[in-house]
N, C-alpha and C. Protein backbone atom coordinates (compact mmCIF):
# COMPACT_ATOMS: atom_id res chain seq x y z
N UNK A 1 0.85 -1.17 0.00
CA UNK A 1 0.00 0.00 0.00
C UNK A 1 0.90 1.24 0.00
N UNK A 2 0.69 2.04 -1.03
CA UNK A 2 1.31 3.53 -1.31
C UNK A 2 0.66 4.60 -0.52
N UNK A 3 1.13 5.57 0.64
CA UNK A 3 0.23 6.21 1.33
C UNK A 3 0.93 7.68 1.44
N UNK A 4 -0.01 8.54 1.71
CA UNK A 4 0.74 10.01 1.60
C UNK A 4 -0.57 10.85 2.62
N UNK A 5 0.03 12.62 2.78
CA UNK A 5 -0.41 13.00 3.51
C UNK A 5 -0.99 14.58 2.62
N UNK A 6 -1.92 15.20 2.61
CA UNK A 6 -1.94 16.49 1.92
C UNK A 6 -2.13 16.89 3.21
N UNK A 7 -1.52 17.99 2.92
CA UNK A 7 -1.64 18.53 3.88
C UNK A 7 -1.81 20.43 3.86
N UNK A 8 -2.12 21.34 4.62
CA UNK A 8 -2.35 22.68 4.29
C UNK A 8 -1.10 23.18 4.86
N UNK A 9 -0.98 24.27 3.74
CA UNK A 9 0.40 24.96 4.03
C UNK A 9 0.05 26.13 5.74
N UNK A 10 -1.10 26.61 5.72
CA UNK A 10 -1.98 26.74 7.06
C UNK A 10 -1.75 26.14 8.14
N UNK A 11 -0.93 25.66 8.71
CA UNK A 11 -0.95 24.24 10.13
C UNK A 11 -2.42 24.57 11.01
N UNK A 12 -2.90 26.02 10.75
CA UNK A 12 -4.21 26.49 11.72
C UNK A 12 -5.63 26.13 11.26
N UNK A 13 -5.35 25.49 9.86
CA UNK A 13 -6.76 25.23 9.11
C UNK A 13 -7.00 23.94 8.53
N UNK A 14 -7.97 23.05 8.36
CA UNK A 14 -8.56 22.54 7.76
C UNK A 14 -8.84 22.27 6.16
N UNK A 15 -8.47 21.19 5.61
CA UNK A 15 -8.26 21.78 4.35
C UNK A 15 -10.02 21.52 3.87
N UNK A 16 -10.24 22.48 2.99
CA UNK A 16 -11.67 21.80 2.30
C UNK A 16 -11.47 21.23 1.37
N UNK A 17 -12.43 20.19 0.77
CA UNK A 17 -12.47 19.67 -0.40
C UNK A 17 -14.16 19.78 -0.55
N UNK A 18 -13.81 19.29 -2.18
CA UNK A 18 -15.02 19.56 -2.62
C UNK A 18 -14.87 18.12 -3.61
N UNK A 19 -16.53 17.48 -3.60
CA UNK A 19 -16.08 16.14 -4.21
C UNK A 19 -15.69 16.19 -5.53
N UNK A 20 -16.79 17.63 -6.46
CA UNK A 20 -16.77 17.87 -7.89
C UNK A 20 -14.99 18.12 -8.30
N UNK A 21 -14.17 18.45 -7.26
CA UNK A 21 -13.29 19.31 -7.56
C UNK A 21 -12.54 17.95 -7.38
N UNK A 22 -12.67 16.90 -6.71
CA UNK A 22 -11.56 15.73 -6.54
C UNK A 22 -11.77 15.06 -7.69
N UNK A 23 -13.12 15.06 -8.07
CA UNK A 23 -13.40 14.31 -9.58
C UNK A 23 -13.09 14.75 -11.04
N UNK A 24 -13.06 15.91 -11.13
CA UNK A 24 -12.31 16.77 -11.69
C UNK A 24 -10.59 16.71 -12.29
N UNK A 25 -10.01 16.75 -11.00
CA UNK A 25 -8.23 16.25 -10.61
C UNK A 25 -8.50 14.58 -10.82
N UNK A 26 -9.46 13.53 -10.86
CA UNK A 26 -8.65 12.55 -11.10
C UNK A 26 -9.42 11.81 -12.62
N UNK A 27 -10.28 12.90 -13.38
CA UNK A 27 -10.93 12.31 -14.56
C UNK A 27 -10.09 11.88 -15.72
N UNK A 28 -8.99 12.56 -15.61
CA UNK A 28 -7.48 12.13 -16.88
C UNK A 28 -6.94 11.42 -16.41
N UNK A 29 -7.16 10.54 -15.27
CA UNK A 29 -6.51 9.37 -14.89
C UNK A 29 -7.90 7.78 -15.08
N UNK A 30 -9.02 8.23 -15.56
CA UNK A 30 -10.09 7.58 -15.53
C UNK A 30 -10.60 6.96 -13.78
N UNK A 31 -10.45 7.16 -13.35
CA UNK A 31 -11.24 7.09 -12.03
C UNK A 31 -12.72 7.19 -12.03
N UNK A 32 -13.23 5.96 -11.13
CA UNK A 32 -14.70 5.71 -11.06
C UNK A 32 -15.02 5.89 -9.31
N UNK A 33 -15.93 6.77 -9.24
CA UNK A 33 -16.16 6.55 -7.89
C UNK A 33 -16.63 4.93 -7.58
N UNK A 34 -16.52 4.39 -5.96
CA UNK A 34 -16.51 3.29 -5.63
C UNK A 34 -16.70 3.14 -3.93
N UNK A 35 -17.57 2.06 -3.72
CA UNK A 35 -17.60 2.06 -1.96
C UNK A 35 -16.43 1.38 -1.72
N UNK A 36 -16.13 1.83 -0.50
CA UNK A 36 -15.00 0.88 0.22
C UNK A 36 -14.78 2.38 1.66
N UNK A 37 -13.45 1.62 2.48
CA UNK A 37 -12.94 2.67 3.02
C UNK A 37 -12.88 4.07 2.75
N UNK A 38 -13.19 5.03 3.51
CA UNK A 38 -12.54 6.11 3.48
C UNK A 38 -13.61 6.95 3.44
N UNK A 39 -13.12 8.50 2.87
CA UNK A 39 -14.23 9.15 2.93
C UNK A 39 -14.68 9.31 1.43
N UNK A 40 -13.79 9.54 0.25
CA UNK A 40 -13.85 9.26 -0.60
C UNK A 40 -13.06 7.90 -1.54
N UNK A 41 -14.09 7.39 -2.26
CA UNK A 41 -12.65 5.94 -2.98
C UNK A 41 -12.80 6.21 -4.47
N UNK A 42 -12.16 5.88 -5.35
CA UNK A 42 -12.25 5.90 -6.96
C UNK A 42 -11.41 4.53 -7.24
N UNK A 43 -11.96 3.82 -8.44
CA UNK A 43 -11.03 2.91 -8.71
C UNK A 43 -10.35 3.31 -10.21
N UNK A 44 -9.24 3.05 -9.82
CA UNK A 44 -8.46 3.39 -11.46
C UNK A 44 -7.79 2.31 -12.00
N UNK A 45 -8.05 1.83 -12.74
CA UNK A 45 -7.31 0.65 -13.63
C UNK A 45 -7.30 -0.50 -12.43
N UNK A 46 -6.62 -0.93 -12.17
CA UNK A 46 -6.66 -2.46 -11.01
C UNK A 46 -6.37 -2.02 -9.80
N UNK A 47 -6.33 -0.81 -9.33
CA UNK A 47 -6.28 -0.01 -8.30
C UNK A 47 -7.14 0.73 -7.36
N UNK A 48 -7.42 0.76 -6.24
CA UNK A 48 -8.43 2.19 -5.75
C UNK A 48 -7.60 2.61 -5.09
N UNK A 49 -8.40 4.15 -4.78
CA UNK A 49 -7.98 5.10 -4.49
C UNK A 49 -8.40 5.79 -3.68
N UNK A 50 -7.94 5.53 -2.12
CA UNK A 50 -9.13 6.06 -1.12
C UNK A 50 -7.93 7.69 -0.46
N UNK A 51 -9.44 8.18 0.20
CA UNK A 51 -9.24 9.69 0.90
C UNK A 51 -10.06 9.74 1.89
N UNK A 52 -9.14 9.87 3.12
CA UNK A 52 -10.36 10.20 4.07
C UNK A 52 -8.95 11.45 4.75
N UNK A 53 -10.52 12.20 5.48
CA UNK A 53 -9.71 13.35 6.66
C UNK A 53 -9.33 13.01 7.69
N UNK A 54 -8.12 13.07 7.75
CA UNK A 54 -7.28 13.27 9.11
C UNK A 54 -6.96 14.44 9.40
N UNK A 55 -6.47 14.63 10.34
CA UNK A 55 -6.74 16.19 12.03
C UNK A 55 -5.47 16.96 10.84
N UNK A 56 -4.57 16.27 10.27
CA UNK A 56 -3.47 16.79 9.49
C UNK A 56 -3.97 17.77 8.42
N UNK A 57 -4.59 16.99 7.92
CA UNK A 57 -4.83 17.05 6.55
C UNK A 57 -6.20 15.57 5.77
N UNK A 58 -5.25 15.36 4.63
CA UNK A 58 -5.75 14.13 4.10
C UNK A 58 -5.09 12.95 3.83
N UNK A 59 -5.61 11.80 4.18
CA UNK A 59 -4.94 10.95 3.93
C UNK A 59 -5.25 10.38 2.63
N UNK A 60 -4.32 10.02 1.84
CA UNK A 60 -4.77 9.37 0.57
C UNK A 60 -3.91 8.07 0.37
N UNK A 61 -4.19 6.99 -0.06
CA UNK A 61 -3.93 5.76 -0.08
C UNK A 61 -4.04 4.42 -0.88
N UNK A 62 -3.50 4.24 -1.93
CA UNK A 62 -3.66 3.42 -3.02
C UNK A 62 -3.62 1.67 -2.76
N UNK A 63 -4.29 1.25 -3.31
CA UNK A 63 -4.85 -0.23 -2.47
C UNK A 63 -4.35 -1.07 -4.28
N UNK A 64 -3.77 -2.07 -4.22
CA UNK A 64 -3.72 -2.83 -5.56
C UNK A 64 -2.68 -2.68 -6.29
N UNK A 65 -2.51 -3.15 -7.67
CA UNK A 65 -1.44 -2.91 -8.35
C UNK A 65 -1.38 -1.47 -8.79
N UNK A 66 -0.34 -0.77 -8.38
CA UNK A 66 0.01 0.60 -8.53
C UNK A 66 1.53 0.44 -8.80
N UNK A 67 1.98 1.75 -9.62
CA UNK A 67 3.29 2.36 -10.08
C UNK A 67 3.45 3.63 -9.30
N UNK A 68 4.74 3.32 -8.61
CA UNK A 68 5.17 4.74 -7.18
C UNK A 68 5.11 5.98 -8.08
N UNK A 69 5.57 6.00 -9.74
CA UNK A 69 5.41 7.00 -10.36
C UNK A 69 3.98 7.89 -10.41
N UNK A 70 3.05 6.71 -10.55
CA UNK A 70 1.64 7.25 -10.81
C UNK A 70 1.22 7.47 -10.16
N UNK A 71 1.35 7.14 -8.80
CA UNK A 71 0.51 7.42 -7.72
C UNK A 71 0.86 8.78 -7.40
N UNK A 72 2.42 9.37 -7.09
CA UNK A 72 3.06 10.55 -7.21
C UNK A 72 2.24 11.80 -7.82
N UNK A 73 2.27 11.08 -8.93
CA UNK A 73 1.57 12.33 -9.95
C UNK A 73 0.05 12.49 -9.72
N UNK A 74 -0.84 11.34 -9.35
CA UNK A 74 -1.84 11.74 -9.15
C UNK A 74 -2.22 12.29 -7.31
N UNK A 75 -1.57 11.92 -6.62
CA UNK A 75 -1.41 12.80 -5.63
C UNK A 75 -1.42 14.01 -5.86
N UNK A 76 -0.36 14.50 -6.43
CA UNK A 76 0.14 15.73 -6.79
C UNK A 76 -0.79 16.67 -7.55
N UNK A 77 -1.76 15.56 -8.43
CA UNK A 77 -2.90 16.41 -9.07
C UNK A 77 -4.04 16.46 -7.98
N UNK A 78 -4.05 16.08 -7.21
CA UNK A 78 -5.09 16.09 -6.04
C UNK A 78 -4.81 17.05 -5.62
N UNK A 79 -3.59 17.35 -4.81
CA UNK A 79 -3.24 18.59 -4.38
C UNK A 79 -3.17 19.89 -4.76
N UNK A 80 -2.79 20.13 -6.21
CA UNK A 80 -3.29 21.38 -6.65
C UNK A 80 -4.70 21.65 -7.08
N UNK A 81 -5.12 20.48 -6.98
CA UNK A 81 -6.64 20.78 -7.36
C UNK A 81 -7.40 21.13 -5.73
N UNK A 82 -6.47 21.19 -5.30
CA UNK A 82 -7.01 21.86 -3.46
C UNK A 82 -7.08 23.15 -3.24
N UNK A 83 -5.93 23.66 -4.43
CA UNK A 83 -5.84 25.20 -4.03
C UNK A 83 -6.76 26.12 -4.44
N UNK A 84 -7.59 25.51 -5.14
CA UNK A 84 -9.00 26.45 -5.97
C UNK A 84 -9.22 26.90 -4.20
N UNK A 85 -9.60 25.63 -3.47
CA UNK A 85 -10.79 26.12 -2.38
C UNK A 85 -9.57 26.07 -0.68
N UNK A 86 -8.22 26.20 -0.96
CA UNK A 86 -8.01 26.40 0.24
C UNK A 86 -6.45 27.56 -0.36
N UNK A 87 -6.58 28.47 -0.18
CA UNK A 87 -5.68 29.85 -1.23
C UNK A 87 -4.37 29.80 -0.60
N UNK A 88 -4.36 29.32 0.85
CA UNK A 88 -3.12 28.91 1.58
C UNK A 88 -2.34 27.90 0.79
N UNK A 89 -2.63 27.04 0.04
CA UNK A 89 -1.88 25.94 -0.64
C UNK A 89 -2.01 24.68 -0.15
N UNK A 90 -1.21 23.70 -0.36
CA UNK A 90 -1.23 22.44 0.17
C UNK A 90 0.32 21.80 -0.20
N UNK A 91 0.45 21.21 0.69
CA UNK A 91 1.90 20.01 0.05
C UNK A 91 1.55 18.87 0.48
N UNK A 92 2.51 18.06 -0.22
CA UNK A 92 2.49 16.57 -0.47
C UNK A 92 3.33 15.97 0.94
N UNK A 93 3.20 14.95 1.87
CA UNK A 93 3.88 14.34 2.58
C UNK A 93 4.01 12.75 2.24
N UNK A 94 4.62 11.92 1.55
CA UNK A 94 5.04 10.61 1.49
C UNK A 94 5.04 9.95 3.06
N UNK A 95 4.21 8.71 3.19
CA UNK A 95 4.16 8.16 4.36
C UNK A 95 4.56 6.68 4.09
């Protein structure tokens, strides 16, 4: 399991998300929403892709056959797709 942390450049705030805006950041990767863990899951190719909130930030967490490259990048598109609705920013933490 590939796991990471978003987190707000803010340490005083909460990050928001918005679901349209996570679906959005992961539609060029084909992602299907999906039940399972978390607060949000998508499955992408033989993979899901869960998000739930932690006190940090977010946790995000890839379940299945995954590439450390891809997961990277789609993290990374998660995260700027944060800054529409949190203007403080966000970074990436590898866990």
């Amino acid at each position: 399991m590939t796991e990471y942390l978003i987190r707000p450049n803010d340490t005083d705030s909460f990050l928001k998300v918005d679901a349209e805006t996570l679906s959005g950041a992961l539609q060029e990767y084909g992602a299907l929403p999906t039940d399972g863990p978390g607060d949000y899951r998508y499955k992408i190719g033989q993979a899901e892709l869960a998000i739930a909130y932690e006190e940090p930030g977010l946790q995000v967490w890839f379940e299945g056959d995954t590439e450390q490259q891809s997961c990277d990048e789609i993290v990374e598109a998660i995260a700027e797709s944060l800054v529409k609705d949190n203007p403080t920013g966000t970074y990436v933490v590898p866990l």
